[in-house]
Structures are given as C-alpha cells and as structure tokens.
C-alpha atoms as a PDB file:
ATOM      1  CA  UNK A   1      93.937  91.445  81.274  1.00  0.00           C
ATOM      2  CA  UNK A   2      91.845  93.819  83.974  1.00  0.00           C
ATOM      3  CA  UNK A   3      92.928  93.692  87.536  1.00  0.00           C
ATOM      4  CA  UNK A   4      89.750  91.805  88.360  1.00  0.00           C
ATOM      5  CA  UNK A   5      90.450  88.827  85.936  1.00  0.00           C
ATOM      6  CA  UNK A   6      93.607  88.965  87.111  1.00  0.00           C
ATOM      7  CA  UNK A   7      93.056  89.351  91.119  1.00  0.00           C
ATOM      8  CA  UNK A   8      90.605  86.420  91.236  1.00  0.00           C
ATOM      9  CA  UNK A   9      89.803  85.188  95.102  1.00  0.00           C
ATOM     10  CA  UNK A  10      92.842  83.200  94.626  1.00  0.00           C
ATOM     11  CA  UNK A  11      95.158  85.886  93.941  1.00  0.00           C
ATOM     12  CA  UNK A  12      93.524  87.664  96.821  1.00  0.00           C
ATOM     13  CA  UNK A  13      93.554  85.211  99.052  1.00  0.00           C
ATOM     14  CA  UNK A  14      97.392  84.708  98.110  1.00  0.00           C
ATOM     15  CA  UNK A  15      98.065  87.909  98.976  1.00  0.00           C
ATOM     16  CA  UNK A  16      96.281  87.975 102.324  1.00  0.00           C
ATOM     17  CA  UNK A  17      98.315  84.865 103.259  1.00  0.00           C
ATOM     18  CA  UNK A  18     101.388  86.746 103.324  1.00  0.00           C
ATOM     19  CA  UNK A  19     103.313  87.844 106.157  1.00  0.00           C
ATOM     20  CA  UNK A  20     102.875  91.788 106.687  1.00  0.00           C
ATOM     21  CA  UNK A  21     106.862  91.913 105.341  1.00  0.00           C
ATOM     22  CA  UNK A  22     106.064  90.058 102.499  1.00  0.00           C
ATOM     23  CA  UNK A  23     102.821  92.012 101.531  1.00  0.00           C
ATOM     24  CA  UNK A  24     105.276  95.306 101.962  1.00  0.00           C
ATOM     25  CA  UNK A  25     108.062  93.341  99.967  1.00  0.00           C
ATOM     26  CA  UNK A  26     105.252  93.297  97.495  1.00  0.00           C
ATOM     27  CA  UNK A  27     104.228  96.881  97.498  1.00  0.00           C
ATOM     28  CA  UNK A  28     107.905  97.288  97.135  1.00  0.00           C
ATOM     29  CA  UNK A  29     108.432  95.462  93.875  1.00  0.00           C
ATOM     30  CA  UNK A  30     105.230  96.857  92.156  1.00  0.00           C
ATOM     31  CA  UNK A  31     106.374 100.267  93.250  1.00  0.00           C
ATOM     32  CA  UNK A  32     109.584  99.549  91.384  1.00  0.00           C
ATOM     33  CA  UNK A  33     108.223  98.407  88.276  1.00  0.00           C
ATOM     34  CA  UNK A  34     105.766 101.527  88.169  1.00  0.00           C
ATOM     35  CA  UNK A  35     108.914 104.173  88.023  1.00  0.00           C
ATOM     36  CA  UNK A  36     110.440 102.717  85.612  1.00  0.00           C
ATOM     37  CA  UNK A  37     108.223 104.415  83.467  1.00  0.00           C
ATOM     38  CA  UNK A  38     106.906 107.312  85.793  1.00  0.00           C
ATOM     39  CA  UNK A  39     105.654 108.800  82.370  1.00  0.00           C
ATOM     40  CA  UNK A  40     103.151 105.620  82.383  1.00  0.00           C
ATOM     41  CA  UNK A  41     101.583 106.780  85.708  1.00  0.00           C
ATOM     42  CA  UNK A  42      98.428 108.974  85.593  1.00  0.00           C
ATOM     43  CA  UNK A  43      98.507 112.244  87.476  1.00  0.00           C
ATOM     44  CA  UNK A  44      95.211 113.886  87.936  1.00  0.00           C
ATOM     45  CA  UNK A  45      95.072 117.843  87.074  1.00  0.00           C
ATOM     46  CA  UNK A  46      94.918 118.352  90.974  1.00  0.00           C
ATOM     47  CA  UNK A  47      97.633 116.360  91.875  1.00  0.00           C
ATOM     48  CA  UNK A  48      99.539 118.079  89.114  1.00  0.00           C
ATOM     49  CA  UNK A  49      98.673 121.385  90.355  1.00  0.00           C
ATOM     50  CA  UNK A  50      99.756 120.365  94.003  1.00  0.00           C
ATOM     51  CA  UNK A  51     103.285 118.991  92.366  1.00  0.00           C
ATOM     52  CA  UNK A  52     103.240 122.451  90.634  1.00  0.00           C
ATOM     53  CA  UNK A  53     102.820 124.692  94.081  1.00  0.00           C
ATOM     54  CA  UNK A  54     105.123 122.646  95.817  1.00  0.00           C
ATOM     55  CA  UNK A  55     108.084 122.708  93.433  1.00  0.00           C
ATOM     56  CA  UNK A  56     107.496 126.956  93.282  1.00  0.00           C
ATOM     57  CA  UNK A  57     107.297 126.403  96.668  1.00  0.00           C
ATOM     58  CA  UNK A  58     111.074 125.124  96.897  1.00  0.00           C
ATOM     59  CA  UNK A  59     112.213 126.825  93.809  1.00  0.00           C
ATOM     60  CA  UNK A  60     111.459 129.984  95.657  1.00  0.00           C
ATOM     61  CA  UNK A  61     112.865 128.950  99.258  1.00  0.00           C
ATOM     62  CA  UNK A  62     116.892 128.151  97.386  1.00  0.00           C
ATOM     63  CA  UNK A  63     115.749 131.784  95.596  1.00  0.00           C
ATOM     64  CA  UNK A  64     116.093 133.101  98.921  1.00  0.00           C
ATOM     65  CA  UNK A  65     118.712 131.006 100.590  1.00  0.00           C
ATOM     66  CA  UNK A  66     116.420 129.066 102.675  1.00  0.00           C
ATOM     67  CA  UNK A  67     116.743 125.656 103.223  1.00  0.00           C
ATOM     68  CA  UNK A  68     114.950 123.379 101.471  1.00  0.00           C
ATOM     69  CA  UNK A  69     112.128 121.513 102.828  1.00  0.00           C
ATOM     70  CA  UNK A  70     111.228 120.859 106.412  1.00  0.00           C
ATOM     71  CA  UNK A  71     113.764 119.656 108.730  1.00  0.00           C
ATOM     72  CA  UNK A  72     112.466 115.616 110.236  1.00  0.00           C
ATOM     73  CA  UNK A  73     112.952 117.495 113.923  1.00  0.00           C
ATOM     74  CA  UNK A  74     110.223 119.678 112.755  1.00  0.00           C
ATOM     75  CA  UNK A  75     108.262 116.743 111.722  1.00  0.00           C
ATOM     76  CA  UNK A  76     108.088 114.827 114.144  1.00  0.00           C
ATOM     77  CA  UNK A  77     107.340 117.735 116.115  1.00  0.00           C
ATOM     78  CA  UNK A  78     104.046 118.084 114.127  1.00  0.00           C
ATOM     79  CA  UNK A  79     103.646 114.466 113.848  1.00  0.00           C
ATOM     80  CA  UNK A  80     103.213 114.451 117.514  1.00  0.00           C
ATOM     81  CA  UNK A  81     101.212 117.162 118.233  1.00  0.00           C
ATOM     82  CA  UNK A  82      98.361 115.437 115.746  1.00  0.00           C
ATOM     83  CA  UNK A  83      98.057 112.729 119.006  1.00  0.00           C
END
C-alpha cells in the first residue's frame, strides 16, 4: 500500500482532528516503530557523511579529554542569540 492510498482525505482529515498532544502522541508512536529497525531507515550519502564528521568530531574531543558535546547552558545561549 503507498502512503497516498493509504492517507486518503479521511485519514488526513483524521489526523488534523486531533488535539496537538495527540498528533505528537502520534509522531511518537511512528517514531517508535521506525527504530526498531533503524537499519530499515534510508540515510542519504550526505546525511551519512554529516553522521560521519560528527562522530570524528566526538571521537576526537574524549581523544583529548574534552567533554563531549555541547553543554544545554551553551545552547540555550545560542538558541537565544538567533532572536
């Protein structure tokens, strides 16, 4: 079955009927089935290579002793200077 045949105006207009919790309750569950077989999900050759850069990115910042990642107070810092 395609997603059209399947997403009819009915099953559209389903969805748009839902509360904005139960549309995210939604997103929820289909984002649940999908990793339980992450091998299942296509990955483009760019967002492979971005996956790629990042994890050299980390594997090379606990080389060096850094921490990993950015800490959320530095975040949010540049979360709020995008306003």
């Amino acid at each position: 079955m395609d997603l059209d045949s399947a997403m009819d105006d009915s099953g559209v207009k389903g969805i748009e009927a839902l509360s904005t919790d139960e549309r995210l309750e939604l997103l929820e569950r289909v984002w649940e089935s999908l990793s339980r077989s992450p091998a299942d999900v296509p990955v483009t050759t760019e967002q492979k290579a971005e996956l790629d850069r990042r994890s050299g990115e980390l594997d090379q910042d606990l080389a060096a002793g850094r921490p990993l990642g950015v800490p959320w107070d530095e975040v949010m810092r540049q979360l709020r200077a995008r306003r």
